[in-house]
PDB file of N, CA and C in Angstrom:
ATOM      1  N   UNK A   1      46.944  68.589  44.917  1.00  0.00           N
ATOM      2  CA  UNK A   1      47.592  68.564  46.205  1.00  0.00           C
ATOM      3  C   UNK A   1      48.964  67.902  46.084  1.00  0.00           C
ATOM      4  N   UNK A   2      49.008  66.640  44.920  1.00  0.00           N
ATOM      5  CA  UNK A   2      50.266  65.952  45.072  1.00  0.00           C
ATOM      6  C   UNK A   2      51.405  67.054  44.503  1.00  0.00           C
ATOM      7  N   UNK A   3      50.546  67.788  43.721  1.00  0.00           N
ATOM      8  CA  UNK A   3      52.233  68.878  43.031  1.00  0.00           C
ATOM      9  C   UNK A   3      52.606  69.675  43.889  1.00  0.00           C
ATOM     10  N   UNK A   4      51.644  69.982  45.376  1.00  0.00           N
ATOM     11  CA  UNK A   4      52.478  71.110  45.912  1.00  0.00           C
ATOM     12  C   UNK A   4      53.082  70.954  46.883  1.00  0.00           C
ATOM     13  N   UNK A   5      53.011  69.388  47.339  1.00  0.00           N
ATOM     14  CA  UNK A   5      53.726  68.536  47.730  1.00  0.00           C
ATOM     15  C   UNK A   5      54.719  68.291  47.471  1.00  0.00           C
ATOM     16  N   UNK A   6      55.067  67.947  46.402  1.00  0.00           N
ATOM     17  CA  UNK A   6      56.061  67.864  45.329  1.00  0.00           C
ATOM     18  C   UNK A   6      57.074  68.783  45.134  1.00  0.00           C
ATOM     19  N   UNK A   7      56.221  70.359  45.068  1.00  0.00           N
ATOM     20  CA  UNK A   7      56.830  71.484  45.107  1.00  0.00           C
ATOM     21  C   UNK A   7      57.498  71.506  46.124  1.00  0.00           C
ATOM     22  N   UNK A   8      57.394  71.016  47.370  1.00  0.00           N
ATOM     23  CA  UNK A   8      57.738  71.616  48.945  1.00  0.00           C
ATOM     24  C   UNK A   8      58.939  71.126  48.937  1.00  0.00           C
ATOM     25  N   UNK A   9      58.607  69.413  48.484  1.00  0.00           N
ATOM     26  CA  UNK A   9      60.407  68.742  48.682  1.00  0.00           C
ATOM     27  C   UNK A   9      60.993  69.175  47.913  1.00  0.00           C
ATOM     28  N   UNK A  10      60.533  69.401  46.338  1.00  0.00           N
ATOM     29  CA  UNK A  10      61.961  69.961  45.814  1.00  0.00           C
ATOM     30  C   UNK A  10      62.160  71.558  45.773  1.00  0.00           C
ATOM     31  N   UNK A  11      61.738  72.056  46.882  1.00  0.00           N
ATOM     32  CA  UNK A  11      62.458  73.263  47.420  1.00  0.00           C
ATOM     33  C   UNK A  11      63.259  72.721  49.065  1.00  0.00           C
ATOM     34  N   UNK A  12      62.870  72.033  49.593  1.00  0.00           N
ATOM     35  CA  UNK A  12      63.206  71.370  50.695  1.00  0.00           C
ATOM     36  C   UNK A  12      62.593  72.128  51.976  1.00  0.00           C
ATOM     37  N   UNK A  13      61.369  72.126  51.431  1.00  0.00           N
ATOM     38  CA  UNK A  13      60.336  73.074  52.463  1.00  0.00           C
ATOM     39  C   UNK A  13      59.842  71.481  53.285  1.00  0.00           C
ATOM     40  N   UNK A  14      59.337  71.698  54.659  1.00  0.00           N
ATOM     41  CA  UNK A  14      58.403  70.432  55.007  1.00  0.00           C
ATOM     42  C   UNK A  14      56.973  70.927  54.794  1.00  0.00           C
ATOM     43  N   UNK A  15      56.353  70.116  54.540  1.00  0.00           N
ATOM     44  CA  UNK A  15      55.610  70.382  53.553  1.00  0.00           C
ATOM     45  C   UNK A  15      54.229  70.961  54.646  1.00  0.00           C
ATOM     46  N   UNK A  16      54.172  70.096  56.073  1.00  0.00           N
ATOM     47  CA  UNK A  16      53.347  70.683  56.796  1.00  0.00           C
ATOM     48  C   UNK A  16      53.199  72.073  57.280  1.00  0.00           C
ATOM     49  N   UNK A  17      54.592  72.232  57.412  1.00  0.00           N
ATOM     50  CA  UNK A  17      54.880  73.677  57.799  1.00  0.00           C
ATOM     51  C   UNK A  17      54.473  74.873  56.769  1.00  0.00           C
ATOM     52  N   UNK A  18      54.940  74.346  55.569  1.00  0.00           N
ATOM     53  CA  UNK A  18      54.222  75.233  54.460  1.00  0.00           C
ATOM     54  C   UNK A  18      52.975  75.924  54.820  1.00  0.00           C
ATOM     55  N   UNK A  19      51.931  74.188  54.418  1.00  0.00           N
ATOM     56  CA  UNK A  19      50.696  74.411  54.608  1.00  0.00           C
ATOM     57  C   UNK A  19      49.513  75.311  54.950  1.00  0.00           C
ATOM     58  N   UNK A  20      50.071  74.996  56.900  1.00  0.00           N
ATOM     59  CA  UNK A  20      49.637  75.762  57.711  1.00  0.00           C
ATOM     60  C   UNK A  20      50.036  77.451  57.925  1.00  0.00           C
ATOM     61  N   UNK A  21      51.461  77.891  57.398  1.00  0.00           N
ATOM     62  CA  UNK A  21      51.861  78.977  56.878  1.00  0.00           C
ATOM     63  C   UNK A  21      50.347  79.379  56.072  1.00  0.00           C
ATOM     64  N   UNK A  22      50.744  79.165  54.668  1.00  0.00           N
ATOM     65  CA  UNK A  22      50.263  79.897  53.643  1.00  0.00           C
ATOM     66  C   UNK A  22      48.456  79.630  54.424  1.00  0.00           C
ATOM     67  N   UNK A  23      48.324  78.661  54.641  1.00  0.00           N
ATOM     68  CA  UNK A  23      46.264  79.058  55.047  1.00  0.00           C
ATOM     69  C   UNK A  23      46.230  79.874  56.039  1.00  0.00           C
ATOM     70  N   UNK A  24      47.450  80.110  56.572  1.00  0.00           N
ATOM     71  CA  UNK A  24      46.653  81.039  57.328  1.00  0.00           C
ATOM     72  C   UNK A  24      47.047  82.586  57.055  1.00  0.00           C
ATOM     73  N   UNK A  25      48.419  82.988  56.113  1.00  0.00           N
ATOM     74  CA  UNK A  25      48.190  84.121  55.152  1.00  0.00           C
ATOM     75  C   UNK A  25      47.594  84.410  54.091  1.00  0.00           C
ATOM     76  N   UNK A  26      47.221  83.395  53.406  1.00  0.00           N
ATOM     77  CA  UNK A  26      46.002  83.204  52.260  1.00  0.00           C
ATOM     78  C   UNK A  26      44.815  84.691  52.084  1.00  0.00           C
ATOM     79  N   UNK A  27      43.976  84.476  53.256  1.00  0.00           N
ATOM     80  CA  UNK A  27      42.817  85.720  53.585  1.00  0.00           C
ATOM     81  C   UNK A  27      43.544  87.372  53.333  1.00  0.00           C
ATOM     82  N   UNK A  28      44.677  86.938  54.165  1.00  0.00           N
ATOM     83  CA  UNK A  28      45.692  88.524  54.226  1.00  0.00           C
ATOM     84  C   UNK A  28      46.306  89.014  53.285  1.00  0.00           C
ATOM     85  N   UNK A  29      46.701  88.057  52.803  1.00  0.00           N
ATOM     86  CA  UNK A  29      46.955  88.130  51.044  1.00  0.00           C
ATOM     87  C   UNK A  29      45.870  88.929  49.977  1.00  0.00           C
ATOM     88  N   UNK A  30      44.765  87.922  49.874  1.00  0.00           N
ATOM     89  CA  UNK A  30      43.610  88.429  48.987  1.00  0.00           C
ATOM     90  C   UNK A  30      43.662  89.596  49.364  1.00  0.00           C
ATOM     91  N   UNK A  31      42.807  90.131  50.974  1.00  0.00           N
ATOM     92  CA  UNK A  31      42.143  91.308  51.530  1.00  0.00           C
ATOM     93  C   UNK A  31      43.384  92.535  51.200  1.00  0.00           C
ATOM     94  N   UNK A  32      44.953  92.222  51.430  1.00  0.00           N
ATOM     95  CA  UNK A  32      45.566  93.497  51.083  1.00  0.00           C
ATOM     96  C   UNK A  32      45.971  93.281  49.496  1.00  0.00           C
ATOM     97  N   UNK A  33      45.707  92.521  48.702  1.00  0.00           N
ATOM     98  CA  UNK A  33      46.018  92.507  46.928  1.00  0.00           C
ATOM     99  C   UNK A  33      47.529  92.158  46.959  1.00  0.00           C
ATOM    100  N   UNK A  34      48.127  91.488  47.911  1.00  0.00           N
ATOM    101  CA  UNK A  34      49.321  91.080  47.814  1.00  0.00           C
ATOM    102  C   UNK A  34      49.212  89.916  46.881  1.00  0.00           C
ATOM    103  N   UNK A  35      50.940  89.792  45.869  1.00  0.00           N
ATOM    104  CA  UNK A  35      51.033  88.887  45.116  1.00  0.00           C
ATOM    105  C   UNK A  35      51.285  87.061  45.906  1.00  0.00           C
ATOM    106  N   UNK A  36      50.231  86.741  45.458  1.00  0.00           N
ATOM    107  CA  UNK A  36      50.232  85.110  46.187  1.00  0.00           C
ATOM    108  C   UNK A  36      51.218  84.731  45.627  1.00  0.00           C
ATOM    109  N   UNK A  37      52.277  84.829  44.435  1.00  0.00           N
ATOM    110  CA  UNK A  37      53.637  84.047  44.064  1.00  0.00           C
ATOM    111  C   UNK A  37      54.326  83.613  44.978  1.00  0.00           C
ATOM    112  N   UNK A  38      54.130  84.832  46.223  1.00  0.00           N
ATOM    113  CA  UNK A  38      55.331  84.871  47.250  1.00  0.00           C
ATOM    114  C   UNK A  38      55.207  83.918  47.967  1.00  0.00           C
ATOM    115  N   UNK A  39      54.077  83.157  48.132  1.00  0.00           N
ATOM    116  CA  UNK A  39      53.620  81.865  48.551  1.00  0.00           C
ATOM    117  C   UNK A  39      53.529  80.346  48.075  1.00  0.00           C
ATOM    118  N   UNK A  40      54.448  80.919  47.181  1.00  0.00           N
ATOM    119  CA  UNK A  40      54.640  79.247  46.139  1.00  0.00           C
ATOM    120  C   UNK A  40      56.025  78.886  46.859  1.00  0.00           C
ATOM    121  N   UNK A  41      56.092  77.539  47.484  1.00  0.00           N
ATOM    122  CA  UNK A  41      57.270  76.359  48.000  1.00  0.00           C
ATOM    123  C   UNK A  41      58.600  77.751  48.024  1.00  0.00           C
ATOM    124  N   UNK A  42      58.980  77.359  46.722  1.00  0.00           N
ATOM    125  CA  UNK A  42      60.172  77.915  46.396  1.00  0.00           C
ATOM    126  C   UNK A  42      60.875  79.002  46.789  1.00  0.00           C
ATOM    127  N   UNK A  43      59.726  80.369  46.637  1.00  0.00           N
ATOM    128  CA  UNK A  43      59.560  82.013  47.338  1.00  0.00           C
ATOM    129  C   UNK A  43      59.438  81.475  48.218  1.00  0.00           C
ATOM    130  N   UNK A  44      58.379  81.170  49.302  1.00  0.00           N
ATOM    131  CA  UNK A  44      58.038  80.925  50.730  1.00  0.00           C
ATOM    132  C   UNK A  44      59.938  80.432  51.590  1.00  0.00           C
ATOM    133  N   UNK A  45      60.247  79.598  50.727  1.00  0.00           N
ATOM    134  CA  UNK A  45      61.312  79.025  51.847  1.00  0.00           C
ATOM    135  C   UNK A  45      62.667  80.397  51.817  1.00  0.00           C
ATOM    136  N   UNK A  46      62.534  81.056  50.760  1.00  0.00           N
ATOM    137  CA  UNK A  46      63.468  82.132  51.169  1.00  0.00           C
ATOM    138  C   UNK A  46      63.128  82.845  51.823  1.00  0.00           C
ATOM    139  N   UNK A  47      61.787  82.912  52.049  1.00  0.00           N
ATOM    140  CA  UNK A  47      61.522  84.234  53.384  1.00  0.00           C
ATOM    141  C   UNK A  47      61.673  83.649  54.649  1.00  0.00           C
ATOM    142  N   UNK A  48      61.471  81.971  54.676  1.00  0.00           N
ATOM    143  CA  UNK A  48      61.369  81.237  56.139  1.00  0.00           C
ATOM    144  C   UNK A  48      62.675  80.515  55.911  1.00  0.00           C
ATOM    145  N   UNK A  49      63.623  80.781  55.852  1.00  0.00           N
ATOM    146  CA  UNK A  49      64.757  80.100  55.902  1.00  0.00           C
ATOM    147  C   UNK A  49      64.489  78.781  57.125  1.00  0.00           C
ATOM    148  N   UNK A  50      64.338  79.683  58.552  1.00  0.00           N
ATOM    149  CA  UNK A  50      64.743  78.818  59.393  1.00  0.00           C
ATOM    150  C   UNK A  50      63.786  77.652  59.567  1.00  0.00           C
ATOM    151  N   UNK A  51      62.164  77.770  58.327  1.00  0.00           N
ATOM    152  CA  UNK A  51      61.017  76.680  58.681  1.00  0.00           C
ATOM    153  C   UNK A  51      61.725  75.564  57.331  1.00  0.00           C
ATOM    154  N   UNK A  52      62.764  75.681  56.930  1.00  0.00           N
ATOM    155  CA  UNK A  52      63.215  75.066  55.834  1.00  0.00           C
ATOM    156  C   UNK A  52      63.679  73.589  56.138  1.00  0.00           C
ATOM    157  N   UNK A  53      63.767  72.535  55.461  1.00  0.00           N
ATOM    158  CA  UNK A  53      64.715  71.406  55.943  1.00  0.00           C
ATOM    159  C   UNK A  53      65.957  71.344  55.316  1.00  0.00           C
TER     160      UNK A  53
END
């Protein structure tokens, strides 16, 4: 948990916002075989610019 924490600030994601993002695309992910990468800190904050700090 502490690395993806870790991950969030040094993308400058908040880290709650992440969180609750990705659990709740997680299921939608698996069920359509989408690549979960797109859900690591780093990817995630370029698609959510505006959930960024």
């Amino acid at each position: 948990m502490y690395s993806l924490i870790a991950s969030c600030k040094s993308a400058e994601v908040d880290p709650r916002i992440w969180l609750e993002d990705v659990l709740s695309k997680i299921p939608y992910n698996e069920r359509d075989k989408k690549d979960m990468t797109e859900l690591l800190p780093r990817n995630w904050a370029k698609s959510n610019q505006t959930c960024s700090e």
